[in-house]
Protein backbone atom coordinates (compact mmCIF):
# COMPACT_ATOMS: atom_id res chain seq x y z
CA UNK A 1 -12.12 5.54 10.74
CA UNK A 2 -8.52 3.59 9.51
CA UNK A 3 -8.52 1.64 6.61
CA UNK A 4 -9.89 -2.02 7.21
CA UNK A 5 -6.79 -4.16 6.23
CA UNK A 6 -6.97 -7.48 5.25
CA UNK A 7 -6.25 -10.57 7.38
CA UNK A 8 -7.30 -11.33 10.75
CA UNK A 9 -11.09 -10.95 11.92
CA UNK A 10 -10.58 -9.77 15.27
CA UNK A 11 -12.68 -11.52 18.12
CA UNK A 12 -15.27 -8.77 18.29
CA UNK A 13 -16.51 -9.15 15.04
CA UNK A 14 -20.08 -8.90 15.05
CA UNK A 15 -20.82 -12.06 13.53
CA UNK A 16 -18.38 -14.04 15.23
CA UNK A 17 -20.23 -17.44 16.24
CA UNK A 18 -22.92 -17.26 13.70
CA UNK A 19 -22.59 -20.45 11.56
CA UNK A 20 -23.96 -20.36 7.89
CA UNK A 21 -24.55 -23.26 5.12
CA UNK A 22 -24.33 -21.43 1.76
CA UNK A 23 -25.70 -24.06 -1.15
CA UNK A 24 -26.62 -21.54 -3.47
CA UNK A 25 -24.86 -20.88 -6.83
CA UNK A 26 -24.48 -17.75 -9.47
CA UNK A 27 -24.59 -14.91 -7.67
CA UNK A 28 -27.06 -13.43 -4.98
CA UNK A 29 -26.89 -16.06 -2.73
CA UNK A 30 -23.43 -16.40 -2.46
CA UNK A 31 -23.23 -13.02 -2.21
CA UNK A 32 -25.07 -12.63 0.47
CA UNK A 33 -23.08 -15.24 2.44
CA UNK A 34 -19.92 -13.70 1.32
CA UNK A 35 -21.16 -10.42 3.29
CA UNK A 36 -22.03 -12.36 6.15
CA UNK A 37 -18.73 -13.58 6.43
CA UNK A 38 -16.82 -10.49 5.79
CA UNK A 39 -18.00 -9.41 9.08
CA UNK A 40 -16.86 -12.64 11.15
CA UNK A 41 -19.64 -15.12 10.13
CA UNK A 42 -18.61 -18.94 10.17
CA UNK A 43 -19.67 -19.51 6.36
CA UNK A 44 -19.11 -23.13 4.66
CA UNK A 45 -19.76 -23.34 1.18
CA UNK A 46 -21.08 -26.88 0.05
CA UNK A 47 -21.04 -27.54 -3.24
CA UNK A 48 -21.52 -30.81 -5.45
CA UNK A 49 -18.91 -33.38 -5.35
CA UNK A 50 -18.50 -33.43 -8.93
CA UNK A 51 -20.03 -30.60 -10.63
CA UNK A 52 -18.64 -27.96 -8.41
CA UNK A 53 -20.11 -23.97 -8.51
CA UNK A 54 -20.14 -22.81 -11.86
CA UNK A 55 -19.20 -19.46 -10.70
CA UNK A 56 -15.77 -21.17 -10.38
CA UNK A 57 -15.85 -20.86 -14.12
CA UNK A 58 -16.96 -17.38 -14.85
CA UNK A 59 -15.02 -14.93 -16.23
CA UNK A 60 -10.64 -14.75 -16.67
CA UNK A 61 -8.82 -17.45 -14.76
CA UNK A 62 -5.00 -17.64 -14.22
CA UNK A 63 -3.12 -21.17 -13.96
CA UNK A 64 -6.76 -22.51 -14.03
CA UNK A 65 -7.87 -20.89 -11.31
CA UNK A 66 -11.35 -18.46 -11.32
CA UNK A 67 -11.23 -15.31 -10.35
CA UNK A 68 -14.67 -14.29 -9.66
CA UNK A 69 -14.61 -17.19 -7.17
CA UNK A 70 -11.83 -15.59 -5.31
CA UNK A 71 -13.48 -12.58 -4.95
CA UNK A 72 -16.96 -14.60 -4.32
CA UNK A 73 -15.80 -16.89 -2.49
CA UNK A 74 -13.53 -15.01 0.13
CA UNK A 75 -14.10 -16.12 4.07
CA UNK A 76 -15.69 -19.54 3.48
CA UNK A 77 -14.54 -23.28 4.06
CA UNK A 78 -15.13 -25.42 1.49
CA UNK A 79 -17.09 -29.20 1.18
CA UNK A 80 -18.63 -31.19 -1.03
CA UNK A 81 -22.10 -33.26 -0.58
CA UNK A 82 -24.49 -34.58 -2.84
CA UNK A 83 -28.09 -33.55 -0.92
CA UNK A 84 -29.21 -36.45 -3.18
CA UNK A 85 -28.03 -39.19 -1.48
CA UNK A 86 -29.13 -40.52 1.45
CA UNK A 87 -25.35 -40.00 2.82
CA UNK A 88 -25.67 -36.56 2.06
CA UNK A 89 -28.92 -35.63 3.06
CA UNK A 90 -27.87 -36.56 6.92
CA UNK A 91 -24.71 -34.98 6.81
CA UNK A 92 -26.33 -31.62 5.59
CA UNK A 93 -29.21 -32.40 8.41
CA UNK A 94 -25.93 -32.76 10.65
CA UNK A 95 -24.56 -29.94 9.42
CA UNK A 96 -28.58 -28.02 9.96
CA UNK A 97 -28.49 -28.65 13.40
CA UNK A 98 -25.17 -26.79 14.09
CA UNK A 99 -26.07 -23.88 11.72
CA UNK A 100 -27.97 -20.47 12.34
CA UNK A 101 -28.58 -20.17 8.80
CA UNK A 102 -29.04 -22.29 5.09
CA UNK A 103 -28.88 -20.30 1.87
CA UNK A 104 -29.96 -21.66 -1.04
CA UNK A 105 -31.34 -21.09 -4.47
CA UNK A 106 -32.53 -24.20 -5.91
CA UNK A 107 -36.00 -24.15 -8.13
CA UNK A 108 -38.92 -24.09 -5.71
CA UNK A 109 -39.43 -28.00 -4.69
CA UNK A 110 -35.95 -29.01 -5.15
CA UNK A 111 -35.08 -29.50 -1.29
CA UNK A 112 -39.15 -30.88 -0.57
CA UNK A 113 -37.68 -33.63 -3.44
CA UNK A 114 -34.63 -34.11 -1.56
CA UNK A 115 -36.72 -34.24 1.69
CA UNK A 116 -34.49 -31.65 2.95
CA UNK A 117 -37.24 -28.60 3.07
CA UNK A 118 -38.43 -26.59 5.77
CA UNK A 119 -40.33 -28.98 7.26
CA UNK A 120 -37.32 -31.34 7.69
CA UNK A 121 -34.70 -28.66 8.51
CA UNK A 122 -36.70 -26.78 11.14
CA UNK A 123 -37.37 -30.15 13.09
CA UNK A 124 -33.33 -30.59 13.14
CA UNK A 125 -32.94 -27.03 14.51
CA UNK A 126 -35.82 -25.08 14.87
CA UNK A 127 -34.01 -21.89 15.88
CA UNK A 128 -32.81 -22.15 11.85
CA UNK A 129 -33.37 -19.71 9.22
CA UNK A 130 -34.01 -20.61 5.89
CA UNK A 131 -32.93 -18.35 3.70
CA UNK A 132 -34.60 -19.07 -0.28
CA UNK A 133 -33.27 -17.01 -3.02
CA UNK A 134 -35.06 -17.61 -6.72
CA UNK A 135 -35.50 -15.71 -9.63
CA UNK A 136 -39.43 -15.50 -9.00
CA UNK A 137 -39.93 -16.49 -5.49
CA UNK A 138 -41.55 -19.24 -4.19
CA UNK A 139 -44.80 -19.11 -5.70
CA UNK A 140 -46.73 -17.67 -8.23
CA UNK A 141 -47.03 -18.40 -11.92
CA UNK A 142 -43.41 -17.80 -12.65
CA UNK A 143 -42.02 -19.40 -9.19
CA UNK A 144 -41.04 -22.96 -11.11
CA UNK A 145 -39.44 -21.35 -14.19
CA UNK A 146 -35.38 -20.92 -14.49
CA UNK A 147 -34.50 -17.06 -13.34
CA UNK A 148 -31.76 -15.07 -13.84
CA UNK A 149 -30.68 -11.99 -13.08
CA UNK A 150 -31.05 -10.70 -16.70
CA UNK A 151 -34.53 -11.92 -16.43
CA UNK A 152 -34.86 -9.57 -13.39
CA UNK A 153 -33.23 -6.57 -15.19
CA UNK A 154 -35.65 -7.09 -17.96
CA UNK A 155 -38.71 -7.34 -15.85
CA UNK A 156 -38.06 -4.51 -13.67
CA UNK A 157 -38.38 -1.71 -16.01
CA UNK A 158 -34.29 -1.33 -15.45
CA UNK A 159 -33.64 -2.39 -19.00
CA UNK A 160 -36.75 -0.37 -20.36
CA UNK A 161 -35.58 2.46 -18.90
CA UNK A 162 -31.75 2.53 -19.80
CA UNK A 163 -30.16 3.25 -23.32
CA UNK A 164 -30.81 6.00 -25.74
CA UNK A 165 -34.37 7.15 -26.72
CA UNK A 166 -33.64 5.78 -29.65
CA UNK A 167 -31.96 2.79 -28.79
CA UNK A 168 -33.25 -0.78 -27.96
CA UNK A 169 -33.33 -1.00 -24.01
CA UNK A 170 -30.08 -2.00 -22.57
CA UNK A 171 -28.54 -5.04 -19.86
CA UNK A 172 -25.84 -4.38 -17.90
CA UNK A 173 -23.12 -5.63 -18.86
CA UNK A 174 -22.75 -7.25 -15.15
CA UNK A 175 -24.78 -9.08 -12.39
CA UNK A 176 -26.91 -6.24 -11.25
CA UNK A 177 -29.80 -7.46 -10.00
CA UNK A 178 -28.06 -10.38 -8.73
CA UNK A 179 -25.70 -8.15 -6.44
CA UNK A 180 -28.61 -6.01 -5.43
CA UNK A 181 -30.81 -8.90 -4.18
CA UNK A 182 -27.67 -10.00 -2.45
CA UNK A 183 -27.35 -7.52 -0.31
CA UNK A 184 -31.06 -7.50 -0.14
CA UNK A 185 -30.64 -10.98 1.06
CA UNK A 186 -27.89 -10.13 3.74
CA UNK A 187 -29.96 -7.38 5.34
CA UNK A 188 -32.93 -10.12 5.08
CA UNK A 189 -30.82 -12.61 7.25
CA UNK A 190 -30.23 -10.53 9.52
CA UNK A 191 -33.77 -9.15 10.03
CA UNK A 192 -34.50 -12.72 10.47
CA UNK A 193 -31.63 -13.00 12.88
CA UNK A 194 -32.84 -10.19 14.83
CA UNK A 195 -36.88 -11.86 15.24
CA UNK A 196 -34.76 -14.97 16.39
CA UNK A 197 -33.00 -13.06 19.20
CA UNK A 198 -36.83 -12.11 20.69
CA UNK A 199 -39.00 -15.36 19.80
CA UNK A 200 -36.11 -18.37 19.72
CA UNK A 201 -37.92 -19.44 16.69
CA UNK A 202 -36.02 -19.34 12.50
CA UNK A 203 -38.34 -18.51 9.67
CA UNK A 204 -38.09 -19.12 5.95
CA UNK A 205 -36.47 -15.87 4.11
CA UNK A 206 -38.37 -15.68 0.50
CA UNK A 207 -36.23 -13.73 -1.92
CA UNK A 208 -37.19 -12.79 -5.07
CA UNK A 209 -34.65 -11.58 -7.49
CA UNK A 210 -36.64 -9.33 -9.30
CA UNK A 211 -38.01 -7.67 -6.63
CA UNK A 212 -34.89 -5.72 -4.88
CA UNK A 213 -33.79 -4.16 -8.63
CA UNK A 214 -37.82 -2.86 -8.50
CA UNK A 215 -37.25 -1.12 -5.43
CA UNK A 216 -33.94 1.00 -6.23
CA UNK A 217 -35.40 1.71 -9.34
CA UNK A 218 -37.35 4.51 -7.45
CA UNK A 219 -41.03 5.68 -7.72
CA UNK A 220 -42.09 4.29 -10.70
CA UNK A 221 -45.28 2.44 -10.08
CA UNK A 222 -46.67 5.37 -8.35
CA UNK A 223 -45.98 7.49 -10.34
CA UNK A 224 -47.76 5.08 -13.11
CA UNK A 225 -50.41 4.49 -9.87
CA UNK A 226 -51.59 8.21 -9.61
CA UNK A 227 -50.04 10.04 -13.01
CA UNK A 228 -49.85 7.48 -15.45
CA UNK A 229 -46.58 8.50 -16.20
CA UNK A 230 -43.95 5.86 -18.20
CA UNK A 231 -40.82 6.46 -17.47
CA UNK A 232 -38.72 6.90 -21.17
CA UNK A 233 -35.16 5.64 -21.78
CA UNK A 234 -33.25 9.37 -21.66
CA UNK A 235 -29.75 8.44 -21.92
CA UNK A 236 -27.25 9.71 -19.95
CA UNK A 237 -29.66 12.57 -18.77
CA UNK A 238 -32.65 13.46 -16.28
CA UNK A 239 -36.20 13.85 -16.37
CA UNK A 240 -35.38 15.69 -13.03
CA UNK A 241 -32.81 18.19 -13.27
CA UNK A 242 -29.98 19.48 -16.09
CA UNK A 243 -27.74 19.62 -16.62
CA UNK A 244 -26.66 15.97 -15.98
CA UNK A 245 -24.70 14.16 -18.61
CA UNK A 246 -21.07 13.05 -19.29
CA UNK A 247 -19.19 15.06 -21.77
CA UNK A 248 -16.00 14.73 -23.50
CA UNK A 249 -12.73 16.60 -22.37
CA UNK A 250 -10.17 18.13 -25.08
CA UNK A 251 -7.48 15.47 -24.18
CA UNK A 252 -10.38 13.01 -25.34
CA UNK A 253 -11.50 11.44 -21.59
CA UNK A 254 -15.01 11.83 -20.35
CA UNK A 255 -16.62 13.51 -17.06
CA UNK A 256 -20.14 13.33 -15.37
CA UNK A 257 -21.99 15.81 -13.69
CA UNK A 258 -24.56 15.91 -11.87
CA UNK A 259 -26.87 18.96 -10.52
CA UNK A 260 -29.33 17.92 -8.24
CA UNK A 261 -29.22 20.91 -6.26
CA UNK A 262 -30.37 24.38 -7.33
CA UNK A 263 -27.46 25.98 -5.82
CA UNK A 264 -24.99 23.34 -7.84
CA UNK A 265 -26.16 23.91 -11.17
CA UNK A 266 -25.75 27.36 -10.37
CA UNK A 267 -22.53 26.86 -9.99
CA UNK A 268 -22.08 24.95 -12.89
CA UNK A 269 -23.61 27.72 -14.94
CA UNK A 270 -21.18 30.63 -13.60
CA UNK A 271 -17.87 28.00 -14.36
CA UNK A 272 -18.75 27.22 -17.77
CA UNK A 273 -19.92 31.54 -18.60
CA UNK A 274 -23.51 31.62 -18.58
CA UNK A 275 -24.71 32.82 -15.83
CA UNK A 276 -27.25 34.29 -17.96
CA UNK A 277 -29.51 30.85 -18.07
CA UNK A 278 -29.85 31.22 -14.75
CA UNK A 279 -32.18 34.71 -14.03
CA UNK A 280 -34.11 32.02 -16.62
CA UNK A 281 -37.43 31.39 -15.56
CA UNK A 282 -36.89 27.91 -16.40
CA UNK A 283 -33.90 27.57 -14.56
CA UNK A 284 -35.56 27.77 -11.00
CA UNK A 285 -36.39 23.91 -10.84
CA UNK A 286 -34.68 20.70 -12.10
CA UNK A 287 -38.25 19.88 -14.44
CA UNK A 288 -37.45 23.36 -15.90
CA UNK A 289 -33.93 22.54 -16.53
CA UNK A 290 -34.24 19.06 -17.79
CA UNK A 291 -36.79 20.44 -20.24
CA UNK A 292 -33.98 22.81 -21.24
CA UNK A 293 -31.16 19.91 -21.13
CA UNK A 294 -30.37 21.44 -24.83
CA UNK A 295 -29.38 24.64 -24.13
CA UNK A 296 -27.69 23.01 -20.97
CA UNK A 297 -25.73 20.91 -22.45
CA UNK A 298 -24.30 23.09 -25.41
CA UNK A 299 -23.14 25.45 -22.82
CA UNK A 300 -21.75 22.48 -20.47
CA UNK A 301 -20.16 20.61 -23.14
CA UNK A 302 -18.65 23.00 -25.24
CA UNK A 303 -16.49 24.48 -22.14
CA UNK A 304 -15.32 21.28 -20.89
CA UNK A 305 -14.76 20.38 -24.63
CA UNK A 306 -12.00 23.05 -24.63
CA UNK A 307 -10.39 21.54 -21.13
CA UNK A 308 -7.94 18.49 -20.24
CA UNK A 309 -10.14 16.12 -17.93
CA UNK A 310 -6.97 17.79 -15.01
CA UNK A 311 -8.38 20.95 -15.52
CA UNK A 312 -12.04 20.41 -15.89
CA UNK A 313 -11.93 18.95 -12.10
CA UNK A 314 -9.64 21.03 -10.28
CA UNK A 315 -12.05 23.98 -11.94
CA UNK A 316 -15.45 22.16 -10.98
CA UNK A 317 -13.69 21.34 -7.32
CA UNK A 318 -12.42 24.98 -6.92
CA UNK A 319 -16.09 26.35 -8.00
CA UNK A 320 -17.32 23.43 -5.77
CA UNK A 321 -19.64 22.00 -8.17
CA UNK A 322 -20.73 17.81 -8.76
CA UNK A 323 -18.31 16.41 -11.21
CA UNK A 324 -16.33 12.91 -11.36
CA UNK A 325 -13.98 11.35 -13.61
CA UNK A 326 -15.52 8.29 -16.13
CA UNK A 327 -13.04 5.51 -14.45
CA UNK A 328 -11.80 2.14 -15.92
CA UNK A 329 -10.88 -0.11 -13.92
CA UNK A 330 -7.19 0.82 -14.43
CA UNK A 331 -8.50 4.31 -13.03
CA UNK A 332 -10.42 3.06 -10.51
CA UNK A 333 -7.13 1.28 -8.96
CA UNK A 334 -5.52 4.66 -8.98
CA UNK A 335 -7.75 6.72 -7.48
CA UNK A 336 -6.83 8.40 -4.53
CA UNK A 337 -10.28 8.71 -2.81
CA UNK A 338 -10.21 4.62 -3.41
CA UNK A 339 -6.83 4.40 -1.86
CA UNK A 340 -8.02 6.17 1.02
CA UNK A 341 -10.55 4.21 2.14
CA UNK A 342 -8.36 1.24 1.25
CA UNK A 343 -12.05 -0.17 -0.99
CA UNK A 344 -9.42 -2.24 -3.45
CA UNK A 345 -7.42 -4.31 -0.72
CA UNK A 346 -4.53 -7.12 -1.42
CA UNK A 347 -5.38 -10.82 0.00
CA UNK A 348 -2.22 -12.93 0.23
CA UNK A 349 -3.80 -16.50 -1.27
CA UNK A 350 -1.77 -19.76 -1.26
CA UNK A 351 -3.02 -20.54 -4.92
CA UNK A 352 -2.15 -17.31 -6.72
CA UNK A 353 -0.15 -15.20 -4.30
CA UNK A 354 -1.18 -11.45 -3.62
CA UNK A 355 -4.33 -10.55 -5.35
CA UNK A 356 -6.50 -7.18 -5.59
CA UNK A 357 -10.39 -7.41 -4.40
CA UNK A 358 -12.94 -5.28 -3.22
CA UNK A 359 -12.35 -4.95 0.91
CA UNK A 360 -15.24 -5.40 2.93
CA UNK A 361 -18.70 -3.51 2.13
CA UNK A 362 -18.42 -0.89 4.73
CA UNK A 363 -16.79 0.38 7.83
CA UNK A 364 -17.45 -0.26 11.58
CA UNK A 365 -15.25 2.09 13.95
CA UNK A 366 -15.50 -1.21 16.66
CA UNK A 367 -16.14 -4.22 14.75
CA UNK A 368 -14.81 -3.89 11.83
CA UNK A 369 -15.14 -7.03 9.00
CA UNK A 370 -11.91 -8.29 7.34
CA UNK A 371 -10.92 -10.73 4.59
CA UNK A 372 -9.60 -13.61 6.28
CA UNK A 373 -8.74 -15.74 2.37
CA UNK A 374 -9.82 -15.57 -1.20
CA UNK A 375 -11.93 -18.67 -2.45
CA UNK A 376 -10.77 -21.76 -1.50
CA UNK A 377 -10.01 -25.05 -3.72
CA UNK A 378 -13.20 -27.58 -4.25
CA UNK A 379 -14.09 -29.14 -1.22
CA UNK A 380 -10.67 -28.65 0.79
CA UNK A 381 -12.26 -28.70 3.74
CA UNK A 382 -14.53 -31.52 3.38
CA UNK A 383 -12.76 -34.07 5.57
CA UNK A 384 -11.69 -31.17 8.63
CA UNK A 385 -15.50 -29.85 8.91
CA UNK A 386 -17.44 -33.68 8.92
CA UNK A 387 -14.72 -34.27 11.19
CA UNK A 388 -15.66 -31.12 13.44
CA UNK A 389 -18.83 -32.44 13.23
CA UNK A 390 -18.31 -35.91 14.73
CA UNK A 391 -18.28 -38.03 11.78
CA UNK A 392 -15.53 -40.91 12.24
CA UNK A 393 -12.84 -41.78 9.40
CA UNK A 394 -15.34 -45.02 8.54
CA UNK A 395 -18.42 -42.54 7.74
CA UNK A 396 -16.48 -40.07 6.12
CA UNK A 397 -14.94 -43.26 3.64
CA UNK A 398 -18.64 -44.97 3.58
CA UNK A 399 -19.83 -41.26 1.96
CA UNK A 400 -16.69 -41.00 -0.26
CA UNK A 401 -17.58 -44.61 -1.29
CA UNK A 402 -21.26 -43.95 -1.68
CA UNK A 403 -20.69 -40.58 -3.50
CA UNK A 404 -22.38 -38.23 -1.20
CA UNK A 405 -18.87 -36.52 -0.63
């Protein structure tokens, strides 16, 4: 498959048509309408007239301007309404009617305050889907309390697990369980979609943030279920197979490896001169091996140790064992397996001119997704999309009046 290129969304992209209302803020619900409209989806971002999304604010800006909402932000119109107004609670209705999906992640009760819940939405489309994205979900003892992804990452077991054994547990030092739960929340739309297509009826999506970062964290309640084994924090390396670690080079960069497979950290074991450890008995299955992670290591480390980071790959490539750089970003930009697949794309944007972003999430050899613009400017859309919508130049100044816009 060639490179997906920004620019123009063809007219076969899949989500062409599909019209979404994103009201959510900080970060899984946006995200999730971001990846709706990578791939053609008609996504208008609605934020506050006067306190717009404080992802706007996160992180570096240049000449003012955010640059997480660029990248967040990417293939949506922009307009402001304040749901608490009267004005703006029947331009969002309005706006309800015309949509195939809301996404929002206000505290449980916010819209039922606003009288703009489910009950109120569905009779203004009923072919809607609701799509609800909190830190707890929508009930239960925690469902009312402010959530975050940290909180998520915490509760999990993610942060329990992660850091030295010695070490407190460790955060990331990013929005994971936000960007997991909104992907979670993409494939959730669109599971929702798909009941749509065969009853004619929307639904209410629940999302819970701190329930997608449980599931990629892997077996662990069954294991507690049927063992009652607690995962410990081990670092860089596995309960289930060694050696697996990153390790210093002599020109003072790093490298991971991983050995998974048997037949890989045999490999490994004949690069670095020891194929000894492997007529090991221990050696014949990763538990064996990551109880031997020692020994595994020493050998490991002290060959690559004596190795530019140049040669250490081209000798675990040649040998064809699991090895990768440790990338910065600056690497990252560089590499050539990135260039390739063209996953760092430039978007030409009227505020800040040709900027780097992440392209679209994956590949489709006929429908391919595209980056049509980087984040737009607060509500620059406002007055074109109430327009669109049939509202007349003496609404649209009665709501600026009142407010709502």
């Amino acid at each position: 498959m060639t490179p997906i290129a920004a620019g123009h969304v063809k007219p076969q992209s899949p989500l062409t048509g599909l019209r979404v209302l994103d009201l959510a803020t900080l970060f899984a619900g946006p995200l999730a309408a971001t990846m709706l409209g990578d791939f053609g989806a008609e996504v208008i971002k609605v934020e506050h007239p006067t306190r717009p999304d404080p992802s706007r604010g996160h992180g570096p800006s240049k000449n003012g301007v955010g640059l997480w909402w660029k990248l967040l932000a990417r293939n949506k119109r922009t307009i402001t309404l304040d749901l608490s107004t009267p004005g703006g609670r029947a331009t969002l209705l309005r706006l309800a009617a015309t949509a195939d999906v809301v996404i929002e992640n206000f505290r449980p009760g916010t819209l039922e305050k606003w009288d703009l819940g489910w009950e109120e939405l569905s009779a203004a489309n009923p072919r809607l889907v609701l799509t609800r994205v909190t830190g707890f979900g929508q009930f239960g003892p925690a469902a009312h309390r402010p959530g975050f992804g940290t909180l998520a990452e915490a509760m999990s077991g993610f942060a329990a697990i992660t850091g030295e054994p010695d070490a407190p547990p460790t955060l990331p030092p990013f929005g994971l369980a936000d960007s997991i739960a909104g992907l979670a929340t993409a494939y959730a739309v669109m599971t929702a979609l798909a009941a749509r297509d065969r009853t004619g009826a929307g639904q209410v999506v629940d999302m819970a943030i701190i329930e997608p970062i449980l599931t990629v964290l892997g077996p662990q309640p069954t294991w507690y279920d049927q063992l009652g084994h607690v995962q410990p924090r081990t670092g860089n390396r596995s309960q289930n197979n060694a050696p697996r670690n990153t390790y210093r080079t002599a020109d003072g960069t790093w490298v991971a490896v991983s050995t998974s497979a048997q037949s890989i950290a045999e490999r490994v074991m004949r690069l670095v001169g020891h194929p000894e450890l492997i007529d090991e008995p221990w050696f014949a299955t990763g538990a064996g091996r990551a109880a031997h992670a020692d020994v595994l290591d020493e050998a490991v480390g002290t060959w690559i140790a004596a190795r530019t980071r140049t040669d250490v790959l081209a000798a675990f490539e040649k040998a064809e064992a699991a090895v990768a750089p440790i990338q910065d970003v600056r690497d990252v930009l560089a590499d050539p397996q990135y260039q390739a697949l063209d996953s760092v794309t430039t978007v030409d944007d009227p505020e800040l001119g040709p900027l780097r972003m992440q392209n679209v999430l994956f590949r489709l050899s006929a429908t391919p997704g595209a980056i049509r613009w980087a984040g737009r400017p607060h509500g620059a859309d406002t007055t074109e999309v109430l327009t669109e919508l049939g509202l007349t130049e003496a609404e649209l100044a009665a709501l600026r009046e009142a407010g709502a816009v």
